[in-house]
Protein backbone atom coordinates (compact mmCIF):
# COMPACT_ATOMS: atom_id res chain seq x y z
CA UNK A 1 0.00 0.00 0.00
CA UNK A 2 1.36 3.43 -1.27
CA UNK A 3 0.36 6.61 0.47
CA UNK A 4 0.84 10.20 -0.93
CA UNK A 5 2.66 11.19 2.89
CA UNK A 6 5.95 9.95 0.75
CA UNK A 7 9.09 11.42 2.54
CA UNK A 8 11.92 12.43 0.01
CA UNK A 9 14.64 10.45 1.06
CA UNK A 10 16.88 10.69 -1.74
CA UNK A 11 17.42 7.41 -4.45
CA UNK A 12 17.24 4.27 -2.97
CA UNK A 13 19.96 2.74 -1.25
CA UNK A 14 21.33 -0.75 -1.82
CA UNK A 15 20.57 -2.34 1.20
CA UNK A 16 23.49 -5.85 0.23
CA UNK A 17 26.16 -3.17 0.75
CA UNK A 18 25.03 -1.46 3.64
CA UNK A 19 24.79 -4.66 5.37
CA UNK A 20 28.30 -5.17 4.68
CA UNK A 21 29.15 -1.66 5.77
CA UNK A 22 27.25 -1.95 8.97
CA UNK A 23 29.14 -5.46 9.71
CA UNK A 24 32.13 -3.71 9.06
CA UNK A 25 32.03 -0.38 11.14
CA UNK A 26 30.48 -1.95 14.10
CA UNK A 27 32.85 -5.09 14.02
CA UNK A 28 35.57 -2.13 14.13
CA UNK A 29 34.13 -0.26 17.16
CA UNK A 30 33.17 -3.51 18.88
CA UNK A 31 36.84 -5.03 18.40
CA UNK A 32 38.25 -1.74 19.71
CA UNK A 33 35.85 -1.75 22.84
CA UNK A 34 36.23 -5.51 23.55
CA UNK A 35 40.28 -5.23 23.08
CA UNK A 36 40.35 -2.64 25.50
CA UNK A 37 38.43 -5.11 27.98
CA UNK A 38 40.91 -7.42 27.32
CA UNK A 39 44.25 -5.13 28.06
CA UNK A 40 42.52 -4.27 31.47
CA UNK A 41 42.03 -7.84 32.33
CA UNK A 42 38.05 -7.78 32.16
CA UNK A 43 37.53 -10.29 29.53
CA UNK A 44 39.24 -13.05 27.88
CA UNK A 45 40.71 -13.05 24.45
CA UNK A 46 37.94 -15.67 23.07
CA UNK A 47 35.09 -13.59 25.03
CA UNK A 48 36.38 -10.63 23.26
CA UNK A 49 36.44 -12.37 19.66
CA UNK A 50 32.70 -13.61 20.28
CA UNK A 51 31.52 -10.60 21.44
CA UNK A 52 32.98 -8.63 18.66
CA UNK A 53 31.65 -11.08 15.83
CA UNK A 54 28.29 -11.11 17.68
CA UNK A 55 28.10 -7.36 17.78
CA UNK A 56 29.36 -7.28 14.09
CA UNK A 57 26.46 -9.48 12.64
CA UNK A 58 23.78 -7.08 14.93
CA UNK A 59 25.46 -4.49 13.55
CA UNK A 60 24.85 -5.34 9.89
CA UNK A 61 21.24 -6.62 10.40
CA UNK A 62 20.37 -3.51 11.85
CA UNK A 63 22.23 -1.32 8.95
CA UNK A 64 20.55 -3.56 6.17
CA UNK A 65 16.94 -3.07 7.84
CA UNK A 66 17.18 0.30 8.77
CA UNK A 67 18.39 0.73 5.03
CA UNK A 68 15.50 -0.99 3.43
CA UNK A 69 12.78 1.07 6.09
CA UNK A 70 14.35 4.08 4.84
CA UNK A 71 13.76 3.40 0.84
CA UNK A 72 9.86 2.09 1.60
CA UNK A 73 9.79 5.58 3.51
CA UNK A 74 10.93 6.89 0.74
CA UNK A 75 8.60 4.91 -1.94
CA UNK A 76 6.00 6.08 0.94
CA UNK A 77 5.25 2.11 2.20
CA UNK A 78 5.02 2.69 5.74
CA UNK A 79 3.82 -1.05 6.26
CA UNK A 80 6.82 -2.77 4.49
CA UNK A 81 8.74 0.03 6.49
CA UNK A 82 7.58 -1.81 9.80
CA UNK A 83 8.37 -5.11 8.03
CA UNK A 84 11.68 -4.10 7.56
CA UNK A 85 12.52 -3.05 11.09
CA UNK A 86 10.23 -5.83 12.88
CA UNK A 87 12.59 -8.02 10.29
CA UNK A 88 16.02 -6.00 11.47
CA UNK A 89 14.81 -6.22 15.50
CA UNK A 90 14.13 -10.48 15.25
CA UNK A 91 18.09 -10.56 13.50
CA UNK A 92 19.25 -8.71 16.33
CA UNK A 93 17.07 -11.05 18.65
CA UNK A 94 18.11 -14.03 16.83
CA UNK A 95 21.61 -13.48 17.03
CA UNK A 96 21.30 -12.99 20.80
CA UNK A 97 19.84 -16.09 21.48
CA UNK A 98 22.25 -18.01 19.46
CA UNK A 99 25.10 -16.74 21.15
CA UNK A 100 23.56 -17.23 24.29
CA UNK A 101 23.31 -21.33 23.70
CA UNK A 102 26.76 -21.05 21.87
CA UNK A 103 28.68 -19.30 25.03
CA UNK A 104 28.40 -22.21 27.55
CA UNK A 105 29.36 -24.38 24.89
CA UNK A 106 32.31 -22.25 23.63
CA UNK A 107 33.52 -22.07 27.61
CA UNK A 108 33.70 -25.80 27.98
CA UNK A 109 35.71 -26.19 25.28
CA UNK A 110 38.27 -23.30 26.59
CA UNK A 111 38.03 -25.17 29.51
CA UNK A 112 39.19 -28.14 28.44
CA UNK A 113 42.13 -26.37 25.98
CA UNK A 114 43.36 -25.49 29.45
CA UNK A 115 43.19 -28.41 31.49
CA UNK A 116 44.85 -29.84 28.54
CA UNK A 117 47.83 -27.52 28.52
């Protein structure tokens, strides 16, 4: 459905490379954060790599949906707008709840690397 309260938000963007973009920049800022964390002694080195891919993935499913709202906002579909962000918010939600089965999986095995050593 197409309304006439269309909002002029320039040509539309191509939302594949913006979900590489947004995997990319917020992989950056998350590695910088959790490396920090790590110099100081407040996480490990494999929490720090898991957090930072976790954070990267969120951070391109929210670019890529928050790319496609903004060209149905522009073609004035305010419905596949809400698609596109309900879509973005279950990738983020998604990703969460893998990584929260994954972690207690991921900190046996680190367990056992060391018991090995």
């Amino acid at each position: 459905m197409t309304t006439n309260l269309a909002i002029d938000t320039g040509a539309p963007r191509n939302v594949t490379g913006h979900v590489v973009s947004g995997s990319l920049a917020a992989g950056a800022l998350a590695a910088g954060i959790n490396y920090n964390k790590y110099k100081k002694g407040q996480i490990g080195k494999n929490e720090a790599i898991q957090d930072s891919l976790k954070l990267s993935i969120q951070g391109g499913i929210v670019t890529g949906s928050s790319i496609a709202a903004a060209n149905y906002v522009g073609e004035g579909s305010y419905m596949k707008m809400l698609t596109a962000l309900s879509i973005g918010m279950a990738g983020v939600y998604a990703v969460e709840k893998i990584n929260e089965k994954l972690t207690p999986r991921f900190k046996e095995e680190i367990i056992e690397e060391e018991e090995e050593k």
